[in-house]
Protein backbone atom coordinates (compact mmCIF):
# COMPACT_ATOMS: atom_id res chain seq x y z
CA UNK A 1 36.06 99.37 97.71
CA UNK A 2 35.75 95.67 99.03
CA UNK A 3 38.38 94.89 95.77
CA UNK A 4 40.83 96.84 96.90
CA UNK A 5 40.79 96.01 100.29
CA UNK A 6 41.11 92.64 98.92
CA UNK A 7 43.82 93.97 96.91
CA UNK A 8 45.24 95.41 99.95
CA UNK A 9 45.24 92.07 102.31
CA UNK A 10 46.34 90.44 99.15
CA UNK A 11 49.33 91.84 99.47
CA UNK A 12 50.23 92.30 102.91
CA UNK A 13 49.90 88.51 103.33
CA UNK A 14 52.26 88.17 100.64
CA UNK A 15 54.33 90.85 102.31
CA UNK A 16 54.16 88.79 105.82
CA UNK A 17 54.97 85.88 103.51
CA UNK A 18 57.81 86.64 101.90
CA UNK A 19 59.85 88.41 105.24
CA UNK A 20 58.33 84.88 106.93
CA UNK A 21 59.98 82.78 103.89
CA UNK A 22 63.63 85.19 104.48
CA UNK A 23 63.38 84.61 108.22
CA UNK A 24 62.94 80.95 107.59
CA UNK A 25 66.19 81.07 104.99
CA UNK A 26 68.07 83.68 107.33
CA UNK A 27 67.76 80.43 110.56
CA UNK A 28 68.80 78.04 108.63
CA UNK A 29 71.64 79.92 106.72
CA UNK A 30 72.91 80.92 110.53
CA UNK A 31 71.93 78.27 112.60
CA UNK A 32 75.53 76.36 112.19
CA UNK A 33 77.29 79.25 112.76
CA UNK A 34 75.41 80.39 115.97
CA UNK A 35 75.99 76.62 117.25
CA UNK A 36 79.72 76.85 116.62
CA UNK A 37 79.89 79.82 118.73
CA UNK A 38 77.60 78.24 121.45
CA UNK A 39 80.46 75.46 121.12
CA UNK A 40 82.83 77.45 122.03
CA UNK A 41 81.30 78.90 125.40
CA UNK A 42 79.78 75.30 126.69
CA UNK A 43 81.09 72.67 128.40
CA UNK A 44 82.10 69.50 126.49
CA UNK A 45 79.66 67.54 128.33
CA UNK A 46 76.93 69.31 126.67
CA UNK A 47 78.61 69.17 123.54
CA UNK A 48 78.84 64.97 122.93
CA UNK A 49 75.39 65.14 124.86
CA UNK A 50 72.41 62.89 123.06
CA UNK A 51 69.96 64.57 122.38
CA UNK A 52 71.74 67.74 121.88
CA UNK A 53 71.06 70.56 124.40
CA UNK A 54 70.23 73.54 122.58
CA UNK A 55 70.21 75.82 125.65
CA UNK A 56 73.21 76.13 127.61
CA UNK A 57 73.77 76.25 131.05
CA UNK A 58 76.84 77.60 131.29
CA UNK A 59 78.92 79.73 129.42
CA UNK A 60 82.69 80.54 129.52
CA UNK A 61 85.48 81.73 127.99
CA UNK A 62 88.04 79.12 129.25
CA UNK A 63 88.28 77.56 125.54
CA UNK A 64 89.72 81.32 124.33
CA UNK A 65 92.21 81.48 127.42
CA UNK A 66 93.74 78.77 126.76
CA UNK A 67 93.55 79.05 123.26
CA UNK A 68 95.37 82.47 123.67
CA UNK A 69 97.69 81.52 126.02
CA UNK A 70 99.27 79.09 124.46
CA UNK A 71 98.78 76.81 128.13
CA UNK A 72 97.22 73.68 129.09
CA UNK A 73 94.94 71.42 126.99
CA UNK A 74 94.31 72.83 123.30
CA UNK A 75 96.73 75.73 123.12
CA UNK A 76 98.14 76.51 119.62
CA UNK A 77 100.47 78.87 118.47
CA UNK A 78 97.01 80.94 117.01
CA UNK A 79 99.38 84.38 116.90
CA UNK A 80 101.34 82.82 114.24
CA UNK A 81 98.70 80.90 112.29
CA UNK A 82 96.75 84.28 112.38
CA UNK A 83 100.06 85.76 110.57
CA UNK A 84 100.58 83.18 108.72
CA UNK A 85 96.91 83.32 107.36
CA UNK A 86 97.17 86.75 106.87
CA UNK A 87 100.48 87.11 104.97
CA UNK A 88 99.25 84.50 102.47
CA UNK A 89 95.37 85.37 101.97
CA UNK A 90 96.33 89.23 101.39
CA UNK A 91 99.29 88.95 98.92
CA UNK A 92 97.56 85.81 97.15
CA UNK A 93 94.46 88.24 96.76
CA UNK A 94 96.32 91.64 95.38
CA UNK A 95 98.05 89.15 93.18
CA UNK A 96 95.38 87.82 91.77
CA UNK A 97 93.22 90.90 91.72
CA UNK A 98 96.19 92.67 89.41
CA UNK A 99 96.31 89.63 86.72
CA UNK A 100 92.30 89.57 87.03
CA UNK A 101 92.40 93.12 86.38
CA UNK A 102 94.67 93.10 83.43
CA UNK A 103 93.50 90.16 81.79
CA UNK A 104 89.74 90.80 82.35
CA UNK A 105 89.96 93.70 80.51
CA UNK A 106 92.21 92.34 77.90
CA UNK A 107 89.32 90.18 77.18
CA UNK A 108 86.61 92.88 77.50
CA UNK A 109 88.03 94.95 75.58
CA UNK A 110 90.21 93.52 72.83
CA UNK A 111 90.22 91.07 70.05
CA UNK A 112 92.97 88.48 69.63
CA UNK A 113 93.84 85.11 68.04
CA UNK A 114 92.57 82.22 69.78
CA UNK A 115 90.67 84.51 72.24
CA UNK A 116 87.92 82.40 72.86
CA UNK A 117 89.97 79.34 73.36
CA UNK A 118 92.46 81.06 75.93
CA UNK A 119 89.12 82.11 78.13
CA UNK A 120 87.74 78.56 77.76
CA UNK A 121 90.90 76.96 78.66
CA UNK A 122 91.23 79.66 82.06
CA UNK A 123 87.48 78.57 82.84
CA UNK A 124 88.25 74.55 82.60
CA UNK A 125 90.90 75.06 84.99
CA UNK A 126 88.20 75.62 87.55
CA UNK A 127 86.75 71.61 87.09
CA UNK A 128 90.11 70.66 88.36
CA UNK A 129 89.60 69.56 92.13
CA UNK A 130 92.15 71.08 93.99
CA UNK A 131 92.94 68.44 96.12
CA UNK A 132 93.44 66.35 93.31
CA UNK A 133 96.59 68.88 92.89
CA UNK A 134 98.42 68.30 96.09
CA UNK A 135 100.63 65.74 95.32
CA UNK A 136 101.77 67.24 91.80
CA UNK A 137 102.03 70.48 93.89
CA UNK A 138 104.15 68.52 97.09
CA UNK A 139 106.45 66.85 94.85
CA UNK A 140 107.37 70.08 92.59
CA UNK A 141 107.49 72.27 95.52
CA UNK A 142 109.82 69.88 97.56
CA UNK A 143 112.05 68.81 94.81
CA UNK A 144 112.76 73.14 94.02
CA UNK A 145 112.77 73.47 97.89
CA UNK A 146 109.66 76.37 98.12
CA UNK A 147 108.28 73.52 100.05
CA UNK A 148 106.71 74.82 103.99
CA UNK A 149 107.05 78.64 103.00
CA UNK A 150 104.78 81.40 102.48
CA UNK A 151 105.64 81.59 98.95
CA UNK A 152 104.24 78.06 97.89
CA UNK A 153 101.52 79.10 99.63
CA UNK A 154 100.93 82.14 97.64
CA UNK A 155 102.08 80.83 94.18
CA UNK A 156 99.20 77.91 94.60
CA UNK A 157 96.33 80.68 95.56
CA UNK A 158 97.19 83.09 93.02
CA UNK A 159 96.80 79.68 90.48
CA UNK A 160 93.61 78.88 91.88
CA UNK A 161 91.69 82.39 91.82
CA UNK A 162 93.08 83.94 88.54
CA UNK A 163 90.28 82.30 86.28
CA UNK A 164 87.36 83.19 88.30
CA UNK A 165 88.54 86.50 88.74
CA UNK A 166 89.58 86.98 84.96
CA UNK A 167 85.69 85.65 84.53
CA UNK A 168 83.85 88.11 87.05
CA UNK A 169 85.96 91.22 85.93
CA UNK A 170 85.42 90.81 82.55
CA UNK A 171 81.88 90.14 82.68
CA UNK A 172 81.58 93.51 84.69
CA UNK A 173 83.88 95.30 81.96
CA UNK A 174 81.40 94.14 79.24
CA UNK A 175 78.41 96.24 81.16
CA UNK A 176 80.74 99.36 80.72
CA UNK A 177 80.14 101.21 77.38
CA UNK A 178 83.20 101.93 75.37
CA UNK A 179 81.85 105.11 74.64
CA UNK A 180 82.67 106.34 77.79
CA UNK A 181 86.62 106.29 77.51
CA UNK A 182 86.25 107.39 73.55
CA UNK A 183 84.94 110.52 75.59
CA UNK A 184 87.14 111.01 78.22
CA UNK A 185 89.78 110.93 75.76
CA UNK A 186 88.44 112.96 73.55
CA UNK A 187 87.95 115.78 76.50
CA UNK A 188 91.74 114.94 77.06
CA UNK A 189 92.31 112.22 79.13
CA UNK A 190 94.91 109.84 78.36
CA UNK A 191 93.87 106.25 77.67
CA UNK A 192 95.32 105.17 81.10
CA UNK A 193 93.69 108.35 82.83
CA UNK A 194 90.23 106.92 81.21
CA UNK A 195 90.81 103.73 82.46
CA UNK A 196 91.28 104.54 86.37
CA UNK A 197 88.49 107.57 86.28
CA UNK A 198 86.12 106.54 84.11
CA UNK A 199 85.75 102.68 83.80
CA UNK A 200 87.70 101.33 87.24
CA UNK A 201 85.35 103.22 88.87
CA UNK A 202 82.26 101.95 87.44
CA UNK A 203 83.54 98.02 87.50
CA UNK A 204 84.33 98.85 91.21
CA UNK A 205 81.54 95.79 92.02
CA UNK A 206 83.13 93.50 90.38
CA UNK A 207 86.55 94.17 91.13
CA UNK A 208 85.26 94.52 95.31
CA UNK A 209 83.27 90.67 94.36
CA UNK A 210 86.41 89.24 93.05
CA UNK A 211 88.69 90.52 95.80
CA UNK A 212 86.09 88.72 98.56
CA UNK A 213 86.15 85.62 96.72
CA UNK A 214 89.93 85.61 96.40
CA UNK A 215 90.48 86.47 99.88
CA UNK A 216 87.87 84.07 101.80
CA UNK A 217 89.39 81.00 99.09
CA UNK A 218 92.54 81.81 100.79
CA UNK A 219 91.97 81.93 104.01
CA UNK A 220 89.52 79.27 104.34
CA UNK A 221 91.35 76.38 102.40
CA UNK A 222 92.69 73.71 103.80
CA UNK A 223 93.13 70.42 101.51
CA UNK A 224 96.00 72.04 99.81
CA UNK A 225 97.72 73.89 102.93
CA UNK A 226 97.73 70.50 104.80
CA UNK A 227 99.76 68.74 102.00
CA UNK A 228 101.82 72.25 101.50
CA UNK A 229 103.05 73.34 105.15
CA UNK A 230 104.76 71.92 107.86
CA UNK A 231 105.92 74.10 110.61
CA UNK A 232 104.46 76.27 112.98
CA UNK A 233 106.31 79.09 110.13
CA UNK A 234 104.00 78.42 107.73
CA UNK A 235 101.01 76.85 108.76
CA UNK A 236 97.72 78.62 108.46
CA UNK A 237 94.65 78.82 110.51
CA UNK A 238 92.42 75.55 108.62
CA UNK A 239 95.56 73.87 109.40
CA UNK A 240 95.51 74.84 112.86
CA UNK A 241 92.57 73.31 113.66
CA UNK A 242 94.41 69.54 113.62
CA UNK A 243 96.37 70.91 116.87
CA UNK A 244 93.43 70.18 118.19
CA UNK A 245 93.00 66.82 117.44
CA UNK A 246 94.79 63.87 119.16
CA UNK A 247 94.94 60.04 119.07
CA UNK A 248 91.67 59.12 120.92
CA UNK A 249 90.19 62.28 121.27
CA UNK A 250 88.77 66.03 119.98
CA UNK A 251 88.95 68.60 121.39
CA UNK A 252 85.59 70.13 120.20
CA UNK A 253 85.17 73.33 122.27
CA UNK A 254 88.71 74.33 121.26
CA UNK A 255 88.07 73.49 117.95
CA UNK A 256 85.11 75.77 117.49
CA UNK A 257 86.78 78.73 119.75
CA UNK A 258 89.55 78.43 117.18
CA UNK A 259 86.70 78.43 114.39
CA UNK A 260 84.92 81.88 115.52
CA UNK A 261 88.31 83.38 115.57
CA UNK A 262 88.97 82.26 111.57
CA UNK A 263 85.21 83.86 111.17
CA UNK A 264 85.45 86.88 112.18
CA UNK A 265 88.26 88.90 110.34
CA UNK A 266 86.10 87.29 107.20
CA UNK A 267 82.67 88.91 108.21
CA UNK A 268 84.55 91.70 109.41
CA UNK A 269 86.46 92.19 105.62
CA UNK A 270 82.88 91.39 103.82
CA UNK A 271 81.41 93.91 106.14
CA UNK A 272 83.09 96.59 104.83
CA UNK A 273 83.67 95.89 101.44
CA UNK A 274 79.61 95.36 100.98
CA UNK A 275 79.32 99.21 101.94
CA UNK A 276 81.59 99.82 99.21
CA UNK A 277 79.59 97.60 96.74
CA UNK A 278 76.36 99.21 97.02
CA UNK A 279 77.84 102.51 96.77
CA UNK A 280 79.56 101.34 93.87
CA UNK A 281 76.61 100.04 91.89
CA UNK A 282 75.01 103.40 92.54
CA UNK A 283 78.24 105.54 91.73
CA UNK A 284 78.52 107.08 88.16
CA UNK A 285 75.11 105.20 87.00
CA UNK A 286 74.87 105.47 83.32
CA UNK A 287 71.46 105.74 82.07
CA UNK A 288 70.33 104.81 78.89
């Protein structure tokens, strides 16, 4: 009996442990994002204050007014950059999920010359810095006049997530047994009515992971935008944040109101699609 209570303490302090240890990681994983929002309520004296005041005294919503507004000190256009953000990040992301998706499976699936060199070669395009691409990018774009538009915008984002989501979708096509479609076609099915009921379904996960990664790249870069857009037409919301910004000073509580208004449409979009993750990985599970 006294082992297993041992046994039993044993393991609730490694219970208390490990939620400890997650609570720990959880603070520290959030902790810059609850300050940014604190930044955004507080008064700019607290914010350049030394130490830093971790409480605040006051809270408002002045920063959001004006940012809203368009009036006074640090209002920016954030209806259009919100459009402008939008427009680019969604198209860029169907784009890219639609090549990922055919040429994920093409490499799942089927055997062709110089296969292994054609993945190998989408794969070191990821080592490629992207801001290292902005001037090629400027000068091309400028000199066939798709420079400051929504389309150079979108051509440049499709570029930079088609590898990675080629990678992830194929990967999540290999875990799919063939066998499956050789039997829905044998009950009938078509080989494209196989592919959408039978294996899209079960490499939902992937297809949902590449989507979020596709999307947040494109809404959250900014090296490339900066060099790319120009007018209020085009810019998007990274951008936005050097409105802000002036010869001899920062606007810091604007800068951080504009901030939690880029964050939230991307924990609202990862949100949802995690619900349809899980159920995915537990939809049509194939046991061996």
């Amino acid at each position: 009996m006294d082992t297993n209570a041992s046994h039993r303490l044993r393991r609730r302090l490694l219970k208390v442990a490990h939620l400890a240890g997650l609570f720990l990681a959880m603070l520290v994983i959030c902790l810059p994002g609850l300050w940014i929002v604190l930044s955004s309520l507080r008064p700019t004296v607290e914010i350049m204050a030394k130490p830093p005041v971790w409480i605040p005294e006051t809270l408002s919503l002045d920063a959001y007014r004006a940012m809203f507004s368009g009036a006074g000190q640090g209002g920016v256009p954030v209806w259009d950059y919100f459009r402008n953000s939008l427009i680019v990040s969604v198209t860029s992301t169907v784009i890219a999920l639609a090549i990922g998706l055919s040429g994920g499976y093409a490499f799942a699936r089927y055997r062709f010359k110089a296969k292994s060199a054609i993945f190998l070669g989408f794969m070191l395009t990821r080592a490629v810095p992207g801001i290292a691409l902005s001037l090629p990018l400027f000068m091309l774009y400028a000199r066939t006049g798709i420079i400051d538009t929504h389309f150079s915008l979108i051509l440049t984002y499709v570029a930079l997530n088609v590898p990675f989501t080629i990678w992830l979708i194929d990967g999540f096509f290999r875990q799919v047994p063939k066998d499956l479609a050789e039997a829905a076609q044998i009950d009938g099915c078509t080989p494209w009515q196989a592919f959408w009921q039978v294996e899209f379904p079960l490499a939902g996960p992937g297809i949902a992971s590449a989507g979020i990664f596709a999307f947040l790249t494109s809404w959250n870069e900014y090296a490339l935008a900066s060099q790319i857009t120009r007018s209020v037409n085009s810019k998007t919301l990274p951008v936005g944040l050097l409105d802000y910004t002036a010869e001899f000073t920062i606007d810091w509580r604007g800068m951080c109101a504009l901030a939690v208004v880029m964050i939230v449409p991307a924990l609202t979009l990862t949100f949802i699609i995690q619900k349809h993750l899980v159920s995915g990985l537990t939809f049509g599970a194939v046991k061996g």
